[in-house]
Protein backbone atom coordinates (compact mmCIF):
# COMPACT_ATOMS: atom_id res chain seq x y z
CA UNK A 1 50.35 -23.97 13.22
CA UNK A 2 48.99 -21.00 11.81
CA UNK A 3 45.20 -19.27 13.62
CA UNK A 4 42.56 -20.15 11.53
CA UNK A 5 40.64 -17.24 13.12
CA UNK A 6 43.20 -14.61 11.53
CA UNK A 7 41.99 -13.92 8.12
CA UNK A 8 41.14 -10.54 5.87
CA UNK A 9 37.60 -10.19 4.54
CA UNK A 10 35.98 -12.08 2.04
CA UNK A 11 35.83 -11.65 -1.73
CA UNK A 12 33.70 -8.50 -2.50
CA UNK A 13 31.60 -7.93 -5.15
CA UNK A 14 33.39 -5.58 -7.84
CA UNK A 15 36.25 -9.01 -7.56
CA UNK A 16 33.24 -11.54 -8.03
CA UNK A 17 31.98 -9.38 -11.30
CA UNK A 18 36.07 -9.84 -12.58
CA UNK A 19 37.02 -12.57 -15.11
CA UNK A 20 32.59 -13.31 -16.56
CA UNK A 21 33.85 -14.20 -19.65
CA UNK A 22 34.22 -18.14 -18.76
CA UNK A 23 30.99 -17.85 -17.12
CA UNK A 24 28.78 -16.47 -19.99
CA UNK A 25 30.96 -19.08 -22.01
CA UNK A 26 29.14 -21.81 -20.07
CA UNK A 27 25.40 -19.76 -20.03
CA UNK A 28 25.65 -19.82 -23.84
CA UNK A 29 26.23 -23.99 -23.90
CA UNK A 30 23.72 -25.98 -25.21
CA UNK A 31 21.42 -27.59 -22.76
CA UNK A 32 22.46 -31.41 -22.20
CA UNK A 33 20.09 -33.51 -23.59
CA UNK A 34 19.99 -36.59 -21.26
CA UNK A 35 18.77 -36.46 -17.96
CA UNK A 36 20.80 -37.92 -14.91
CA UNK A 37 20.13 -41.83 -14.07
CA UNK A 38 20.35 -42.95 -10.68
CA UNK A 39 23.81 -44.13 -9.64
CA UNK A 40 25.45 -47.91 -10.18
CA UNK A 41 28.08 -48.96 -8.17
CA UNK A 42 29.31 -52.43 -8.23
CA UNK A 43 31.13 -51.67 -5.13
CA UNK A 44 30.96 -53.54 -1.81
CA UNK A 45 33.52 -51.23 0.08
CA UNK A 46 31.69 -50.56 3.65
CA UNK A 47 30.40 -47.61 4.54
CA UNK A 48 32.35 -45.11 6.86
CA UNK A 49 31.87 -42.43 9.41
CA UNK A 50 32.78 -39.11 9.12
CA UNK A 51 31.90 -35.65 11.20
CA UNK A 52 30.68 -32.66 9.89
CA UNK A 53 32.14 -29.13 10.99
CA UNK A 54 28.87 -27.75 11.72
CA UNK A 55 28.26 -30.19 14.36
CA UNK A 56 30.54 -27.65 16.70
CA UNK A 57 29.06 -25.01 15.30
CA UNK A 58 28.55 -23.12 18.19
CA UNK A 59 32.79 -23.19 18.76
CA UNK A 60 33.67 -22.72 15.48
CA UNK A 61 34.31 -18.59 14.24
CA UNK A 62 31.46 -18.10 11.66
CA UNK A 63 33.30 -15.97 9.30
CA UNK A 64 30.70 -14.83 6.95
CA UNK A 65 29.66 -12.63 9.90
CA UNK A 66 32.55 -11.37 11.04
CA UNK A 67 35.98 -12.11 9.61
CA UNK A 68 38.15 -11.57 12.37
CA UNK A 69 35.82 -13.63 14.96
CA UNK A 70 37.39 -14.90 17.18
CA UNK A 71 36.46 -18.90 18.86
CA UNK A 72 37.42 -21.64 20.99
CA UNK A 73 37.98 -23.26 18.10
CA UNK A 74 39.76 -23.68 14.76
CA UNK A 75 39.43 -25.78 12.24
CA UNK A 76 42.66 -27.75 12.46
CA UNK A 77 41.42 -28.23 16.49
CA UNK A 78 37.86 -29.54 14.73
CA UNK A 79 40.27 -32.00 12.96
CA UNK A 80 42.25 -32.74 16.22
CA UNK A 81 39.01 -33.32 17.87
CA UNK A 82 37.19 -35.87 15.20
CA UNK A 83 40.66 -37.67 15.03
CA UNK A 84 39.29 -38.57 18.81
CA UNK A 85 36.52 -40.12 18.29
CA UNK A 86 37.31 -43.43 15.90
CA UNK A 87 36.36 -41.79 12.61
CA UNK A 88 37.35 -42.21 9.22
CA UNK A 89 36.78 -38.54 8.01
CA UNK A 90 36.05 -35.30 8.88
CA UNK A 91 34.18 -33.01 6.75
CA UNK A 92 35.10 -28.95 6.44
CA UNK A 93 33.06 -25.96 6.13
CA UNK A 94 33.86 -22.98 4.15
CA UNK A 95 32.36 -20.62 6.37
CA UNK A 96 34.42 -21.79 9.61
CA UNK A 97 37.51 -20.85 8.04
CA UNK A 98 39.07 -17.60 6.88
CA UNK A 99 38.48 -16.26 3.46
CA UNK A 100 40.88 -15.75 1.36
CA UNK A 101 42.02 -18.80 2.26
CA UNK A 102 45.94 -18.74 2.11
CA UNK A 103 47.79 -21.94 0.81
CA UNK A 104 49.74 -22.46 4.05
CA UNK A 105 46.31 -22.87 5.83
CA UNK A 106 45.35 -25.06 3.40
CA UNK A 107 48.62 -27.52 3.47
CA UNK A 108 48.70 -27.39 7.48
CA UNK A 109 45.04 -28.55 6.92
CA UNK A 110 46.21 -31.23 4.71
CA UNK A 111 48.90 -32.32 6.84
CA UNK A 112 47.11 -32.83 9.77
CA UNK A 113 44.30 -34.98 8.74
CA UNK A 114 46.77 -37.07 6.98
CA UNK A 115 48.73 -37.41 9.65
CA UNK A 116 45.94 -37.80 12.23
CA UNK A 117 44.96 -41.01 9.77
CA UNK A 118 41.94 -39.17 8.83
CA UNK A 119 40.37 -38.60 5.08
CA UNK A 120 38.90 -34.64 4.42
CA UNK A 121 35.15 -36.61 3.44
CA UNK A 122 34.25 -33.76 1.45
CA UNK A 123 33.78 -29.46 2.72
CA UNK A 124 30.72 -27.68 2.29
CA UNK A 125 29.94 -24.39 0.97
CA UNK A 126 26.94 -21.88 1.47
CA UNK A 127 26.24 -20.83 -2.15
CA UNK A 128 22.53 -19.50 -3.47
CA UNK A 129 21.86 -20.54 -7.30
CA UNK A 130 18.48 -19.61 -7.58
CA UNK A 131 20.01 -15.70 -8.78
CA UNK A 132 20.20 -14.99 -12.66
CA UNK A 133 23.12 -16.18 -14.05
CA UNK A 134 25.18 -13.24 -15.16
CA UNK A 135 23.42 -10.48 -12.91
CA UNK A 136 25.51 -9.45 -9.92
CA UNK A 137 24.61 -11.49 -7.71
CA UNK A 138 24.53 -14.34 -9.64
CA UNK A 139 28.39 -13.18 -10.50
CA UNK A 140 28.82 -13.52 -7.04
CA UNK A 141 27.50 -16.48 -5.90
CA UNK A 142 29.32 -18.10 -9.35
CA UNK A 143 32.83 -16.76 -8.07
CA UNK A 144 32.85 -17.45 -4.50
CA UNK A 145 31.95 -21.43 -5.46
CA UNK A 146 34.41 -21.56 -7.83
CA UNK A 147 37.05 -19.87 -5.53
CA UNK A 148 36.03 -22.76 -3.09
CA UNK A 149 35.91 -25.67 -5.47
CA UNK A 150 39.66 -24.37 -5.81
CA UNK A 151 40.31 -24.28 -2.06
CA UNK A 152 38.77 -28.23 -1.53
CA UNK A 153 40.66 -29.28 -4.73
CA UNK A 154 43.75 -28.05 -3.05
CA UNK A 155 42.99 -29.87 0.13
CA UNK A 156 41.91 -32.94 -1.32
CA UNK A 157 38.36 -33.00 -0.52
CA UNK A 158 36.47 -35.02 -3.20
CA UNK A 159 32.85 -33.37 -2.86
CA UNK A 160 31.53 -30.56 -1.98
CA UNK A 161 27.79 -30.35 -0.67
CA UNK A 162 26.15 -26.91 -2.70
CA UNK A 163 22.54 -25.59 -2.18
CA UNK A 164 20.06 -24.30 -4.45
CA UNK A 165 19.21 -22.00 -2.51
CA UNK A 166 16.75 -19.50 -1.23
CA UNK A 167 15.13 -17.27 -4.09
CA UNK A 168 14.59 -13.50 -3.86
CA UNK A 169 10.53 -13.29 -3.30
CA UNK A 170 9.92 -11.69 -6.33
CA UNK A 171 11.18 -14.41 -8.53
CA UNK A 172 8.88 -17.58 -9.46
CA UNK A 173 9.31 -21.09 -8.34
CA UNK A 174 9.83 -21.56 -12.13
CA UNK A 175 12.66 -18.81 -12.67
CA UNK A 176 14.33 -20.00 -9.65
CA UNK A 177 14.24 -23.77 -10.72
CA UNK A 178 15.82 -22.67 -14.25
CA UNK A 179 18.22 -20.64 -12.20
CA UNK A 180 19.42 -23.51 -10.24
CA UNK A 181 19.97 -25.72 -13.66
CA UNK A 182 21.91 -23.21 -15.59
CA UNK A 183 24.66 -22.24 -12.49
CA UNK A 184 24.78 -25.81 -11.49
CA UNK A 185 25.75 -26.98 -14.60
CA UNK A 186 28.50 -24.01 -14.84
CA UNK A 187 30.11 -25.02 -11.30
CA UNK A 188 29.75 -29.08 -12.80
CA UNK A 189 32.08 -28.19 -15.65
CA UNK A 190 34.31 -26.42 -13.56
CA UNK A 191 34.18 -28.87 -10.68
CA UNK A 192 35.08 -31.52 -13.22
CA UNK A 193 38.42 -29.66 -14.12
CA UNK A 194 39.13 -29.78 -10.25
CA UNK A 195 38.36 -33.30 -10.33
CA UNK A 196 35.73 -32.61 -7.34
CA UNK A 197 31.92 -33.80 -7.72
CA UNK A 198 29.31 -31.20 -6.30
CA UNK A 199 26.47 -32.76 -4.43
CA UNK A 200 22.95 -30.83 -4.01
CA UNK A 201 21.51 -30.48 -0.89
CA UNK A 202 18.26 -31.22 0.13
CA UNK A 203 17.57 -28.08 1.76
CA UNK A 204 16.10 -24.38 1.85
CA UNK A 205 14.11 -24.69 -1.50
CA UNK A 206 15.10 -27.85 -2.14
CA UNK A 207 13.61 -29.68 0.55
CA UNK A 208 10.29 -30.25 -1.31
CA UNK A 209 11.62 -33.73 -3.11
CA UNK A 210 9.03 -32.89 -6.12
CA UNK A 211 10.52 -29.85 -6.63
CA UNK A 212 14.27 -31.20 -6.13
CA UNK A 213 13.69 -34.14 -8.70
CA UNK A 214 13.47 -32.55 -11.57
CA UNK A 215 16.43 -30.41 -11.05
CA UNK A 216 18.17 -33.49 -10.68
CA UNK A 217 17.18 -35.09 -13.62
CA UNK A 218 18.35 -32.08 -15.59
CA UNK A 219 21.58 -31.98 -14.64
CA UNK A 220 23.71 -34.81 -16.23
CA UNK A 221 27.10 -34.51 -15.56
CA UNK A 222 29.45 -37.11 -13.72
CA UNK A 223 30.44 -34.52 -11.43
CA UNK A 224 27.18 -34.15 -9.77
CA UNK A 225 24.90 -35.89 -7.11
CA UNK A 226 23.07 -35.23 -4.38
CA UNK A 227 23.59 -34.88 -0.94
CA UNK A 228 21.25 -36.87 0.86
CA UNK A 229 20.34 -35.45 4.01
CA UNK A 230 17.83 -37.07 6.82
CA UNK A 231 16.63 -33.86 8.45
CA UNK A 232 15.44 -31.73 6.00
CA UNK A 233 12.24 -32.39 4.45
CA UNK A 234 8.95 -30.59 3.54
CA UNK A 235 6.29 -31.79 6.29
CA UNK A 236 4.92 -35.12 5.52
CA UNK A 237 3.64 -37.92 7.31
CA UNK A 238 6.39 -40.11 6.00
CA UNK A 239 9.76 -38.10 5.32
CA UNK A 240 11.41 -41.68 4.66
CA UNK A 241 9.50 -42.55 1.77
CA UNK A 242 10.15 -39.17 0.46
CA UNK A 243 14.33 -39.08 1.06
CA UNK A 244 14.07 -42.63 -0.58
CA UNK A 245 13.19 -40.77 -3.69
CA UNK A 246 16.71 -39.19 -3.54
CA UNK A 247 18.89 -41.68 -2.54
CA UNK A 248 19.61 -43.61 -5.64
CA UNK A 249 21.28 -39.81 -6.89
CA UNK A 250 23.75 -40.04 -3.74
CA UNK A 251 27.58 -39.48 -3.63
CA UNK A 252 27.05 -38.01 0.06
CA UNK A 253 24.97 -38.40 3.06
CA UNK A 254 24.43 -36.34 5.79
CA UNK A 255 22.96 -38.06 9.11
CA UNK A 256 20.92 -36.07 11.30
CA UNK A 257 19.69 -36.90 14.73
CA UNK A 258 15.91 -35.45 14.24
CA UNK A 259 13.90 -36.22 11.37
CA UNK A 260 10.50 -33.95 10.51
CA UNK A 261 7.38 -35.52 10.57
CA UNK A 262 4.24 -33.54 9.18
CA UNK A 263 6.82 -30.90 10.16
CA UNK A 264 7.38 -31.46 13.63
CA UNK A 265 10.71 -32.97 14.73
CA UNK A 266 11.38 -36.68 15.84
CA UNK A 267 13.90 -38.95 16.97
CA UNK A 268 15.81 -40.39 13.47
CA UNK A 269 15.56 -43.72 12.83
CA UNK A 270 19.08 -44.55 12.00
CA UNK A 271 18.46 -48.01 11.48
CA UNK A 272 15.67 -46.96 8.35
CA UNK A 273 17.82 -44.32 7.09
CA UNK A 274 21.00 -46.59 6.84
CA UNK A 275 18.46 -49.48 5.00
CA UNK A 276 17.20 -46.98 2.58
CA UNK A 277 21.07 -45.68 1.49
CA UNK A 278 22.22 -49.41 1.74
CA UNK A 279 18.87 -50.13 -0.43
CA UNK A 280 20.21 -47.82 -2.41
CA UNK A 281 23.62 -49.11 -2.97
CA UNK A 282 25.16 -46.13 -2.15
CA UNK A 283 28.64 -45.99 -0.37
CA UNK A 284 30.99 -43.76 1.12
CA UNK A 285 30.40 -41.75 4.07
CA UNK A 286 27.79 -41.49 6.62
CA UNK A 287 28.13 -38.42 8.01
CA UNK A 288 26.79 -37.00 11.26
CA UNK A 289 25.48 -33.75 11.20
CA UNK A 290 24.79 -32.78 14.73
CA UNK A 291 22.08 -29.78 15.07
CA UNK A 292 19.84 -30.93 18.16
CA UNK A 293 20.24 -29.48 21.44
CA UNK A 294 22.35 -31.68 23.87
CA UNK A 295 25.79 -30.90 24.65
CA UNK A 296 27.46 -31.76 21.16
CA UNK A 297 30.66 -33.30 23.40
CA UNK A 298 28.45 -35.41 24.70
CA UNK A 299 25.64 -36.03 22.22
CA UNK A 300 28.40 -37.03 19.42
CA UNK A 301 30.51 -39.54 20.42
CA UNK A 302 27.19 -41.21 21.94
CA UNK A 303 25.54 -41.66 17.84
CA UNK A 304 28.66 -42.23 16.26
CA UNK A 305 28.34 -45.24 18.52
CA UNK A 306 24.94 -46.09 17.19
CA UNK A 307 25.96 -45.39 13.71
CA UNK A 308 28.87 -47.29 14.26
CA UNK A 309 26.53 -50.85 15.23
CA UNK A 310 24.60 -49.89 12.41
CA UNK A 311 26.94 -50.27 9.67
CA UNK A 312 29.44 -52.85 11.51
């Protein structure tokens, strides 16, 4: 099998400004009309485990920093090591692999989930919508989620959690709102041609719910949802009630450990946050996003155990 930690640089940005005429194609669209309902699912599949990438975060070569890093780990041995643990998926992260991402990396990737028994959940990306469309960032933020919808396509991931975003200081909450609409609708249509759904984080910007509604609302395509995760909130004195407000929108959920309350962090109540989802009718994956401090060898395998109970 191939390094993972082997890889040339990243796209740059006179490659991301190539090819804008599709893009500016989709900024000249007509707004859609109807806003996004909540989700209905007549299905009573179970819900199922799954481990995020970032969980071994701190083994993993962060390759938006330095291309060549090199790590105890790879992720085909973050795939080797979920296949351990009694989970039905793993979930990948764009920025723990090499970019450009060469199609034999991608097939050995393929190959050894599948043959490990394991599902690729969904991958994850680290995109910022809140540029201008059409300026240069904006151009590159546009290509490097497109040239990543590609990659998960290939590898058979069927979602992709995307951010909103952290806005230059200068723009207004309002610009950067309107930003977010107008590239996440562009990514939806071409997500839709991959046949892979984009789901919106809770997070950065985003993790003010009022703010985060609205955006939702706005975007009504079948190939977006949100990404419900427990950890990141705005302070409040009751961050359930709040994510509750966001479940109904799910096609993915990220589990956390800690949970913020009036901004200070807590022990999760798993049991609450599985109740709200299941309240929620949502199904697919649970998956556990370790960030806290223990030993993550040690920490995981322990809440995948309590998630486990949970759902069994």
């Amino acid at each position: 099998m191939k390094d993972f930690t082997n890889s040339k640089n990243s796209i740059n940005r006179r490659q991301a400004i190539g090819s804008t005429g599709a893009l500016f194609a989709g900024l000249c669209a007509p707004p859609l009309a109807q806003a996004i309902k909540p989700i209905t699912r007549a299905s009573k599949s179970p819900l199922k485990l799954s481990l995020a990438a970032y969980s071994l975060r701190r083994y993993l070569p962060d390759t938006r920093r330095n291309p060549k890093a090199k790590s105890e780990m790879d992720m085909l041995g973050f795939v080797d090591y979920a296949a351990t643990l009694g989970v039905e998926g793993a979930e990948l992260t764009s920025y723990f692999m090499p970019s450009p991402l060469t199609a034999p990396e991608k097939n050995a990737l393929k190959r050894r989930a599948h043959t490990l028994g394991l599902d690729i959940s969904g991958g994850a990306i680290g995109n910022n919508f809140t540029y201008n469309p059409g300026s240069e960032e904006g151009l590159v933020q546009m290509r490097y989620t497109r040239e990543w919808i590609d990659h998960y396509a290939d590898i058979g991931a069927p979602v992709i959690r995307v951010f909103g975003g952290k806005p230059p200081s200068s723009f207004s909450e309002k610009k950067a709102v309107q930003n977010i609409i107008t590239n996440m609708r562009i990514a939806c249509d071409y997500a839709g041609d991959k046949g892979v759904v984009l789901a919106m984080e809770n997070h950065d910007f985003l993790i003010n719910i009022d703010r985060m509604l609205p955006i939702i609302e706005a975007i009504d395509s079948p190939w977006f949802g949100v990404c419900f995760d427990s950890g990141n909130i705005a302070p409040t004195s009751n961050p359930y009630k709040e994510l509750a407000r966001i479940a109904p929108y799910s096609v993915n959920a990220q589990i956390k450990v800690e949970i913020p309350v009036n901004g200070k962090k807590e022990h999760t109540d798993l049991a609450r946050i599985i109740n709200i989802l299941k309240n929620a009718n949502y199904r697919g994956y649970l998956t556990l996003e370790y960030e806290s401090s223990e030993d993550p060898y040690k920490a995981i395998p322990k809440y995948l155990k309590k998630l486990r109970d949970l759902i069994s």
